[in-house]
C-alpha atoms as a PDB file:
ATOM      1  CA  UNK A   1       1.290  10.284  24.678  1.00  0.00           C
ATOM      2  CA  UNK A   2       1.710  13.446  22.131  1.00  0.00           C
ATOM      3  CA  UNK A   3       2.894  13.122  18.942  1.00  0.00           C
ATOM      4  CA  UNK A   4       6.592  15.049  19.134  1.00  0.00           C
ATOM      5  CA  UNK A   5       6.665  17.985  16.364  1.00  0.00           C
ATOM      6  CA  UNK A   6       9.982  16.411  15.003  1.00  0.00           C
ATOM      7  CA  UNK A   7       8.274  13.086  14.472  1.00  0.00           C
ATOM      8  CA  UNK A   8       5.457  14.855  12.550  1.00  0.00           C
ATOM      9  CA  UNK A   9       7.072  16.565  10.573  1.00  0.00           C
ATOM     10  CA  UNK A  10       9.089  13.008   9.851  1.00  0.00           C
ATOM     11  CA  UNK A  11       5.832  12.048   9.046  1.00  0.00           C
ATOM     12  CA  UNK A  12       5.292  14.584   6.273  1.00  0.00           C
ATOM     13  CA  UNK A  13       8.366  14.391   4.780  1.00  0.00           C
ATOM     14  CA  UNK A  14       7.464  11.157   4.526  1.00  0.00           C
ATOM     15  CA  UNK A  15       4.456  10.860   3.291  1.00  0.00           C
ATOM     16  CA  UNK A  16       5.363  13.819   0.552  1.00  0.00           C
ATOM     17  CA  UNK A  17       8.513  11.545  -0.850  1.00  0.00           C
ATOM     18  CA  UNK A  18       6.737   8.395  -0.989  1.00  0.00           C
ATOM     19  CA  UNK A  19       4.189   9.314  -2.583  1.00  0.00           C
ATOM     20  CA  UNK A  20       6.078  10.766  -5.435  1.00  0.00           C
ATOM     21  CA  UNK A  21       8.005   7.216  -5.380  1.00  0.00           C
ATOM     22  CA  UNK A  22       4.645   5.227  -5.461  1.00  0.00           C
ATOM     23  CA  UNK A  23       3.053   7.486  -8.300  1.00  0.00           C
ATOM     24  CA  UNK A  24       6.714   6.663 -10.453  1.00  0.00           C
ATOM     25  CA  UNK A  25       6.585   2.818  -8.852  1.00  0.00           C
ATOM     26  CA  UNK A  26       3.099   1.886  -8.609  1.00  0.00           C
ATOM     27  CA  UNK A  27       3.114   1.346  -4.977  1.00  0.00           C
ATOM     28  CA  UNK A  28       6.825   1.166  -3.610  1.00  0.00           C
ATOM     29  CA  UNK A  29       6.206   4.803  -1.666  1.00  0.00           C
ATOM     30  CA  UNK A  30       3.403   2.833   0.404  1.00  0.00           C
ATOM     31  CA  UNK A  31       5.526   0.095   1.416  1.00  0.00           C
ATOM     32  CA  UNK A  32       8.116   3.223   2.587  1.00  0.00           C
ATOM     33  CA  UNK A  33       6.199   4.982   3.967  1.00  0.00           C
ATOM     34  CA  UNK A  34       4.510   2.220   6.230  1.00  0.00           C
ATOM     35  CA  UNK A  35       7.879   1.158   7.513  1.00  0.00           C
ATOM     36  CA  UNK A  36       8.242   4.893   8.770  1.00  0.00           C
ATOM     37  CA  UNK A  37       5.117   5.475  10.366  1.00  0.00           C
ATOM     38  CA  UNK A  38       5.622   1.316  12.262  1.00  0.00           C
ATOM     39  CA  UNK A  39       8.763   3.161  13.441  1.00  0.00           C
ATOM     40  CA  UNK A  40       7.352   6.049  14.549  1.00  0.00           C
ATOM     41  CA  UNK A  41       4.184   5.562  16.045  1.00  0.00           C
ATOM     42  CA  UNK A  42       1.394   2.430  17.830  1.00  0.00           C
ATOM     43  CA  UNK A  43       0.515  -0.225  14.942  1.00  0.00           C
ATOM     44  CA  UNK A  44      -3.233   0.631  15.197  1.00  0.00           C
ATOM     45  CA  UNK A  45      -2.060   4.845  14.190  1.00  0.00           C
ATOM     46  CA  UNK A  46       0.623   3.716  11.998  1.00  0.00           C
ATOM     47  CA  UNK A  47      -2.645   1.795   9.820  1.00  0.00           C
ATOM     48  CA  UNK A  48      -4.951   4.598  10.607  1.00  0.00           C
ATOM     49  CA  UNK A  49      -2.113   7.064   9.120  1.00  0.00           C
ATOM     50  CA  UNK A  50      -0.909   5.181   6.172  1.00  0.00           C
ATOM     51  CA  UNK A  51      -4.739   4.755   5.025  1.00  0.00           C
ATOM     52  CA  UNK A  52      -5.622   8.382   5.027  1.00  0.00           C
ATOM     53  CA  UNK A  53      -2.385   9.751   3.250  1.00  0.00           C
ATOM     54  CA  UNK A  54      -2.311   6.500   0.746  1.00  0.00           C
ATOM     55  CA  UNK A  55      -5.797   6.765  -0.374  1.00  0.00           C
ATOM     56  CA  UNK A  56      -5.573  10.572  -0.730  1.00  0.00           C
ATOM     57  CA  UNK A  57      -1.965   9.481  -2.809  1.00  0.00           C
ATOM     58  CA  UNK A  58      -3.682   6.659  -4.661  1.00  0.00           C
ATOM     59  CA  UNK A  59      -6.947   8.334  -4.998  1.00  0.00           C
ATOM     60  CA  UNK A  60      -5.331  11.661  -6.547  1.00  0.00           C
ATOM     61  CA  UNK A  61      -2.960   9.256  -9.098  1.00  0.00           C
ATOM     62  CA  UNK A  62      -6.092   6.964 -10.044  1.00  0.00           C
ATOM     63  CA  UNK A  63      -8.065   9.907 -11.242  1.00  0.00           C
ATOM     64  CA  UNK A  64      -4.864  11.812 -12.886  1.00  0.00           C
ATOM     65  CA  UNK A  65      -4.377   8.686 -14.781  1.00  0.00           C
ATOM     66  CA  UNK A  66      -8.529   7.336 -14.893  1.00  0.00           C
ATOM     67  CA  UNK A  67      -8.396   7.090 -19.069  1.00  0.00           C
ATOM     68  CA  UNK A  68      -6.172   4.185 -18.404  1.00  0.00           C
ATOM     69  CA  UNK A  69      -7.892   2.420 -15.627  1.00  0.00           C
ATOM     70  CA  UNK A  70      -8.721  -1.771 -16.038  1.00  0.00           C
ATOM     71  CA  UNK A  71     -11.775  -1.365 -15.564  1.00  0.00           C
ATOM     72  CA  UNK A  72     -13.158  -5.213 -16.519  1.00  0.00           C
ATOM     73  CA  UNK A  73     -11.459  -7.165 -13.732  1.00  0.00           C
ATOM     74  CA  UNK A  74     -12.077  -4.686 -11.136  1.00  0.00           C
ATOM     75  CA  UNK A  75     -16.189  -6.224  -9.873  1.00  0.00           C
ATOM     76  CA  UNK A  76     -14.012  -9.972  -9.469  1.00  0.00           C
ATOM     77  CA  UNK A  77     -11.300  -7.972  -7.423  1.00  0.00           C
ATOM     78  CA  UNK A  78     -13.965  -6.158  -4.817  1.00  0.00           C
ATOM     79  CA  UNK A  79     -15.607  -9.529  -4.233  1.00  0.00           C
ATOM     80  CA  UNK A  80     -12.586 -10.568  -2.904  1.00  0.00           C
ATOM     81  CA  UNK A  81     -11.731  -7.523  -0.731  1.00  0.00           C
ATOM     82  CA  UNK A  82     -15.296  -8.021   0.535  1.00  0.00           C
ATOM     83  CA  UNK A  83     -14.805 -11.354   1.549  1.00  0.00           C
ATOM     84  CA  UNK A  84     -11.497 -11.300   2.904  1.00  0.00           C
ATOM     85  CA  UNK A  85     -12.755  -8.294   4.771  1.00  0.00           C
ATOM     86  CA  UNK A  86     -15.376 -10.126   6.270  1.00  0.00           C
ATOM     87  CA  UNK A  87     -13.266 -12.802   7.650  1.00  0.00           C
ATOM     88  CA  UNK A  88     -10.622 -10.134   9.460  1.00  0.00           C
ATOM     89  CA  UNK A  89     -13.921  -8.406  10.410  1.00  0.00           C
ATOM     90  CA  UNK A  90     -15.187 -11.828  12.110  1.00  0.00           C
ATOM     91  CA  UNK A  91     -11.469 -12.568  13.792  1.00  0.00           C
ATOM     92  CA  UNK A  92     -10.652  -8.608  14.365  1.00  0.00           C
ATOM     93  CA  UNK A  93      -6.844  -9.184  15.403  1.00  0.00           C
ATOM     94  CA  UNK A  94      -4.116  -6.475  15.495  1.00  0.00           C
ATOM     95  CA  UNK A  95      -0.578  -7.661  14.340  1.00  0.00           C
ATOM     96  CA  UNK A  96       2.279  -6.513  16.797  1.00  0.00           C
ATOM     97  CA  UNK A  97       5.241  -4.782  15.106  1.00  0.00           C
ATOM     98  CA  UNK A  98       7.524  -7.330  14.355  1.00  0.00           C
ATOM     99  CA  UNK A  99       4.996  -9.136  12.584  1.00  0.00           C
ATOM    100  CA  UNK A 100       4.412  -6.066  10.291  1.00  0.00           C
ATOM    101  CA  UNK A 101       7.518  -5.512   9.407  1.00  0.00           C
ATOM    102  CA  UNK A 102       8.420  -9.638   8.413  1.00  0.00           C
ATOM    103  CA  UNK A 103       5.614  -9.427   6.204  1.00  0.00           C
ATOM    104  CA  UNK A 104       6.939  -6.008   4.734  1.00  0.00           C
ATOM    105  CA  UNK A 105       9.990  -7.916   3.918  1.00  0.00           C
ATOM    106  CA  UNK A 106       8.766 -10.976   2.599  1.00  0.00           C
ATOM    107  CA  UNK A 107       6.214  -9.380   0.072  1.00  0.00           C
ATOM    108  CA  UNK A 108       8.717  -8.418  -2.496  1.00  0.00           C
ATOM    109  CA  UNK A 109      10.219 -11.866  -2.318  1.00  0.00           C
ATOM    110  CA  UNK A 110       7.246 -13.935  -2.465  1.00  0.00           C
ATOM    111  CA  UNK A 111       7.119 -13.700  -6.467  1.00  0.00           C
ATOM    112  CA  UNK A 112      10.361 -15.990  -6.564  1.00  0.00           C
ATOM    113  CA  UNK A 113       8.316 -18.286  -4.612  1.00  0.00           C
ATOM    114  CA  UNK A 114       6.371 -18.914  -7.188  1.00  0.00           C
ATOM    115  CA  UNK A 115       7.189 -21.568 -10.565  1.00  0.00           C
ATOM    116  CA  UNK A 116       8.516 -19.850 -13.513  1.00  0.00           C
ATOM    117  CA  UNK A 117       5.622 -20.820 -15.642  1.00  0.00           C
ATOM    118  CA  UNK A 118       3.071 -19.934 -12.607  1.00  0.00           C
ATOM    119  CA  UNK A 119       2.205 -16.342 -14.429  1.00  0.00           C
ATOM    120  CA  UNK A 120      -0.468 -14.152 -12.348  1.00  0.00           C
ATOM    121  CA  UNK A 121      -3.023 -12.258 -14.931  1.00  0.00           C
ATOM    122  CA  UNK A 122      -4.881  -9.646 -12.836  1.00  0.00           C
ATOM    123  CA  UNK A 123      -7.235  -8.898 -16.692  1.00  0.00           C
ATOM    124  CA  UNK A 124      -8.165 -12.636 -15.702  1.00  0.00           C
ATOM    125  CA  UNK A 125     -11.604 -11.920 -13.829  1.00  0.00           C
ATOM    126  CA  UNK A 126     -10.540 -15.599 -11.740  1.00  0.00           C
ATOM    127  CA  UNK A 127      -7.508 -14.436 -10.962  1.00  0.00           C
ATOM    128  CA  UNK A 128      -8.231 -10.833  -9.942  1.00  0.00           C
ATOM    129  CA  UNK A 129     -10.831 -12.000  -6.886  1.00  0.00           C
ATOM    130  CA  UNK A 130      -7.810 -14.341  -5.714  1.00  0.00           C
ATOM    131  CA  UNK A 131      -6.150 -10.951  -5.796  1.00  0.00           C
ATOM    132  CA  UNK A 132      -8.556  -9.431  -4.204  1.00  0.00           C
ATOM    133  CA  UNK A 133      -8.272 -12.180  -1.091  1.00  0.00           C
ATOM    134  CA  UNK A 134      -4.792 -11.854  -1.277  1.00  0.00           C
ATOM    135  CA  UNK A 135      -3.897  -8.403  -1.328  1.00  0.00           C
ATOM    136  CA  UNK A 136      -6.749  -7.388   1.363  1.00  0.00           C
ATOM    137  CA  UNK A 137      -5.448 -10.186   3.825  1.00  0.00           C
ATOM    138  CA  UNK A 138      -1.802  -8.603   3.554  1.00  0.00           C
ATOM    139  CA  UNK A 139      -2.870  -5.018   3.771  1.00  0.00           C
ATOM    140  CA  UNK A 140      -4.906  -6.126   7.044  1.00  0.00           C
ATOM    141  CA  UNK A 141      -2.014  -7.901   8.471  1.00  0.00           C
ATOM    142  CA  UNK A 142       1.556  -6.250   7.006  1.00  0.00           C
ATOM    143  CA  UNK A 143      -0.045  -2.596   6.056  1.00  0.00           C
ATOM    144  CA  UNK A 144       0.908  -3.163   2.412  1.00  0.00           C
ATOM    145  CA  UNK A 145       0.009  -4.904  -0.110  1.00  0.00           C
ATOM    146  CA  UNK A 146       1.638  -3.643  -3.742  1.00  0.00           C
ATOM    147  CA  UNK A 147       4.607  -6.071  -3.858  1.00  0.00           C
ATOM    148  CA  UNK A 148       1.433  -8.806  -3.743  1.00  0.00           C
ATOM    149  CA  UNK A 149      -0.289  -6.973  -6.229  1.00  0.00           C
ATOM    150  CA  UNK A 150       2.188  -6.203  -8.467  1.00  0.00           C
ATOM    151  CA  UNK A 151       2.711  -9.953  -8.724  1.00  0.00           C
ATOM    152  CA  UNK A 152      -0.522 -10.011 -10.590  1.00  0.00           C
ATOM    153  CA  UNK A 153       0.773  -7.046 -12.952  1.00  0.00           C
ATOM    154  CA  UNK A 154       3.552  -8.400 -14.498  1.00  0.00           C
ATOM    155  CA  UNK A 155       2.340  -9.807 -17.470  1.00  0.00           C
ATOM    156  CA  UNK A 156       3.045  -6.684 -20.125  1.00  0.00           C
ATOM    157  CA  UNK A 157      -0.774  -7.025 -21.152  1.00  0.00           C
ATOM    158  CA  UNK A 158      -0.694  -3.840 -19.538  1.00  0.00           C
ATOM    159  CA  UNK A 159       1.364  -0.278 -20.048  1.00  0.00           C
ATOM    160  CA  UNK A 160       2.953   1.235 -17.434  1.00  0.00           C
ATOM    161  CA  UNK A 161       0.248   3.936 -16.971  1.00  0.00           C
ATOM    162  CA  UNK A 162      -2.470   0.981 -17.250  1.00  0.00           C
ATOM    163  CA  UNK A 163      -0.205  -0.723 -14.458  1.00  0.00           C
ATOM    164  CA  UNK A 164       0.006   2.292 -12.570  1.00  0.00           C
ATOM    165  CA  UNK A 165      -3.481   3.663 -12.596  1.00  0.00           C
ATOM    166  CA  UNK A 166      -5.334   0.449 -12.053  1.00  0.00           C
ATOM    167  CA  UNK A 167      -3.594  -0.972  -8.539  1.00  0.00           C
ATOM    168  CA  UNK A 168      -4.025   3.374  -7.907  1.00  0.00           C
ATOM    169  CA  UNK A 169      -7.559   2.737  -8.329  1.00  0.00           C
ATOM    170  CA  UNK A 170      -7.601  -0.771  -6.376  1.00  0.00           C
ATOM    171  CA  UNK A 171      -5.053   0.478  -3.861  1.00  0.00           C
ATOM    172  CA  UNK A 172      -7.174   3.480  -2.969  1.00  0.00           C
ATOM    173  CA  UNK A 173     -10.151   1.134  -2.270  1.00  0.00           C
ATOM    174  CA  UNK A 174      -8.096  -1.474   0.065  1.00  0.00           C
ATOM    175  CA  UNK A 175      -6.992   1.521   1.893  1.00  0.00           C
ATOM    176  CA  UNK A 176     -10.460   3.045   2.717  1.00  0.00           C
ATOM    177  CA  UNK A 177     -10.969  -0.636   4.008  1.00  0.00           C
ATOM    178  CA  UNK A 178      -8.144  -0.844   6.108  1.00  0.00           C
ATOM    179  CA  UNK A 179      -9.099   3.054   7.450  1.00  0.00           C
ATOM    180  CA  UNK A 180     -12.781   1.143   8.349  1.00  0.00           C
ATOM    181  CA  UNK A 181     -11.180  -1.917   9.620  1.00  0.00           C
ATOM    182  CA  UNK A 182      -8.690  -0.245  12.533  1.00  0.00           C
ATOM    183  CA  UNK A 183     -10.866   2.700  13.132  1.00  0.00           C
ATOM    184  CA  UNK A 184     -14.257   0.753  14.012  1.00  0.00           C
ATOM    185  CA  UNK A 185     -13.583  -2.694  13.573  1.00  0.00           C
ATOM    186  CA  UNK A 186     -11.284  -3.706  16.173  1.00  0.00           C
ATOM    187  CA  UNK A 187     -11.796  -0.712  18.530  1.00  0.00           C
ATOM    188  CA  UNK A 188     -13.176   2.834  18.299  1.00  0.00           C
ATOM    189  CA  UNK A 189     -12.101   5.563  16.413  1.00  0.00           C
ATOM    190  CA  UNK A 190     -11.721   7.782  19.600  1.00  0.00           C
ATOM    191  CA  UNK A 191      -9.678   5.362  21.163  1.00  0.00           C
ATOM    192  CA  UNK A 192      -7.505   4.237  18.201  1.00  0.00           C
ATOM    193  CA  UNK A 193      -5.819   7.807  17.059  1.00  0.00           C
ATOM    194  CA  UNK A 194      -5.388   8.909  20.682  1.00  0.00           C
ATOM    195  CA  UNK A 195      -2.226  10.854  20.835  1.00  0.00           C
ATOM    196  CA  UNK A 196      -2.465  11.264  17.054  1.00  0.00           C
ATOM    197  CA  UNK A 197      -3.445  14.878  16.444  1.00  0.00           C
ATOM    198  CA  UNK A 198      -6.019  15.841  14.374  1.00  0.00           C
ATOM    199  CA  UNK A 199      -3.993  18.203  12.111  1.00  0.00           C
ATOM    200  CA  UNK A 200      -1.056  16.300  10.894  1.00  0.00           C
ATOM    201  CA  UNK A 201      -4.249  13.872   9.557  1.00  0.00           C
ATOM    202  CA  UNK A 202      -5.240  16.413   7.229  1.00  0.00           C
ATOM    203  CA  UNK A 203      -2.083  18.067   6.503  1.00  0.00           C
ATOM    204  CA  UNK A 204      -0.707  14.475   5.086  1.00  0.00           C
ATOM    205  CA  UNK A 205      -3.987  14.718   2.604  1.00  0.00           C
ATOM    206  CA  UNK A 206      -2.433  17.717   0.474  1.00  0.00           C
ATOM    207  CA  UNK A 207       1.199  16.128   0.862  1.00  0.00           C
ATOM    208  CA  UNK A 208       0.194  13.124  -0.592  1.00  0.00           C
ATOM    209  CA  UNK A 209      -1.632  15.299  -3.693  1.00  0.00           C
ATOM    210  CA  UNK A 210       0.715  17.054  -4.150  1.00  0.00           C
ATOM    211  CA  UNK A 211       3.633  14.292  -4.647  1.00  0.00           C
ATOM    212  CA  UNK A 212       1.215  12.212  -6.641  1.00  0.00           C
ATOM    213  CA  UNK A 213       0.688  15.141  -9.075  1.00  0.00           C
ATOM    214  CA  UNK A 214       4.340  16.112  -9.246  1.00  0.00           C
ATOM    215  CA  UNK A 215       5.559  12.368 -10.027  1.00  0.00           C
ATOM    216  CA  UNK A 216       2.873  12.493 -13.112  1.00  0.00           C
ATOM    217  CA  UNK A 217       5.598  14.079 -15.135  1.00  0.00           C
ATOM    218  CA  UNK A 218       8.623  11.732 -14.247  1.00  0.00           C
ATOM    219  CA  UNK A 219       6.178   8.729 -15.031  1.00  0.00           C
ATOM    220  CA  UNK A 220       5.795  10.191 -18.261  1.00  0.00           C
ATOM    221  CA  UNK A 221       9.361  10.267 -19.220  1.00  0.00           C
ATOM    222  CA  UNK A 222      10.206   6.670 -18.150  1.00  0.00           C
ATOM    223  CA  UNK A 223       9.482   3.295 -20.637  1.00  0.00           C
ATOM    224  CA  UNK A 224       8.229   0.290 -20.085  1.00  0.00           C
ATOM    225  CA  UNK A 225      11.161  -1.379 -19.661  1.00  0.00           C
ATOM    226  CA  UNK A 226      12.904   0.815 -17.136  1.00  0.00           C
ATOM    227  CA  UNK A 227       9.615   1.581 -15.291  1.00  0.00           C
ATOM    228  CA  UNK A 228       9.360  -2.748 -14.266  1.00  0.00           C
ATOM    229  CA  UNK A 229      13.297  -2.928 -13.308  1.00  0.00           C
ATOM    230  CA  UNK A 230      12.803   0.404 -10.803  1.00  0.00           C
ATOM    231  CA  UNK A 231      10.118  -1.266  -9.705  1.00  0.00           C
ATOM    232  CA  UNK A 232      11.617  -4.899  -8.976  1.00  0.00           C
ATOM    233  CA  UNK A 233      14.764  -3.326  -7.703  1.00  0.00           C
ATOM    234  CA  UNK A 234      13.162  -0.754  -5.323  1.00  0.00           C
ATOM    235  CA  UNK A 235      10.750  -3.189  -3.750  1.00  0.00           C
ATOM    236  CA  UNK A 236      14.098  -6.022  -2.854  1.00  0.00           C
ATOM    237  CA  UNK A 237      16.273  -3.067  -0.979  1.00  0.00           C
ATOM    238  CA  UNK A 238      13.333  -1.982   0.941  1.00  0.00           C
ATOM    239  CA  UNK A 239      12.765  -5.795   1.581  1.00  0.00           C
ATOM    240  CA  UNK A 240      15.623  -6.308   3.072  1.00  0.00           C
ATOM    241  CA  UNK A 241      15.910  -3.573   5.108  1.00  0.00           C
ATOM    242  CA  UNK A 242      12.370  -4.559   6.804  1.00  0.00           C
ATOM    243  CA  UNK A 243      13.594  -8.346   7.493  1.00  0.00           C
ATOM    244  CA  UNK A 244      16.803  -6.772   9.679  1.00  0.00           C
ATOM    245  CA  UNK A 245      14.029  -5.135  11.386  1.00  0.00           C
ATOM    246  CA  UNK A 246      11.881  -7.824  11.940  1.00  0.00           C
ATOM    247  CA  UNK A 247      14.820  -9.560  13.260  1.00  0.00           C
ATOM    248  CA  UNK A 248      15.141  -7.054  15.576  1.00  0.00           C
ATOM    249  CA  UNK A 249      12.077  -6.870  17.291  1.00  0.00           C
ATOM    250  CA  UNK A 250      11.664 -10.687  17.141  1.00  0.00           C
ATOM    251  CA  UNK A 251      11.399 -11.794  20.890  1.00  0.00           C
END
């Protein structure tokens, strides 16, 4: 079935806000932005979608902010993308809706989960391939994966633009992956964006550039401090609203 014109240009909107939230948040935007397009459009398009315009956003803020990247921890990270990759590769499922959207809403509460003196170090090489498992398994499964990620980020050994350009970096890679993964993986290309038309694809690619570069100069003008609370706060409303939704579809 066509894509309607007002739920494209939905779509842009969307993906033009979110990714000025993301590149002021880290990754928030993504999380948005996925709940939109599960709304909108088939789970396999809504991945296909949210890769294209969240690599171009992630992509764009990694190399605005590349001075800063983490660069040490980053081989131990990709060898757990790879492997986790491998494994969805090897089972090559497809999560219905309701199950993307409860594991939207959990992500951002999973940190509390977690013992007070259980601290996640992504500049720990160990630590960052466990991220690496982690984060790919949830982007496969739930579409996002910052709120997971950022788990590993809270430790202050980083700045904000460290923070921020680093999971842009990462983030940009796990979404090429998930691109491969429902494109090829699990069906064919052809047959996975039917309906999906072939020019809101690449008009989302200079939206996404566009909002990255603008929210360079708000991220500039926040601190430390204020730039984790945003974050924290952003990522629980958003949370919440997913797990109503989840509740909704549940059957």
């Amino acid at each position: 079935m066509p894509l309607s014109l007002p739920i494209a240009l939905l779509i842009m909107v969307g993906v033009f806000a979110t990714s000025i939230l993301s590149g002021i948040l880290g990754m928030a935007g993504g999380m948005v932005l996925m709940g939109i397009l599960a709304w909108v459009l088939p789970v396999q398009q809504a991945m296909i979608l949210h890769a294209v315009s969240q690599f171009s956003a992630n992509g764009s803020r990694a190399f605005i902010h590349r001075k800063h990247i983490y660069r040490k921890s980053l081989p131990h990270y990709f060898a757990g993308l790879f492997v986790m990759f491998c494994i969805f590769a090897f089972i090559s499922i497809v999560p219905d809706k309701m199950t993307v959207f409860l594991l939207m809403g959990v992500s951002p509460f999973l940190a509390f989960v977690l013992p007070k003196d259980f601290k996640l170090d992504f500049t720990k090489p160990r630590q960052a391939f466990i991220c690496g498992l982690i984060v790919t398994g949830f982007q496969l499964t739930g579409g996002v994966s910052g709120p997971l990620l950022d788990i590993f980020f809270q430790t202050r050994a980083l700045t904000r633009h460290e923070t921020v350009s680093t999971k842009a970096f990462t983030q940009s890679v796990s979404h090429i992956t998930k691109f491969v993964y429902f494109g090829f993986v699990v069906s064919t290309f052809s047959t996975a964006t039917e309906g999906l038309p072939l020019w809101l694809c690449l008009a989302v690619i200079p939206l996404a550039l566009s909002g990255s570069q603008l929210s360079k100069y708000i991220l500039d003008r926040l601190t430390d401090k204020h730039f984790y609370k945003a974050t924290q706060a952003a990522l629980f409303i958003v949370g919440m609203v997913y797990l109503v939704k989840a509740g909704m579809l549940w059957k």
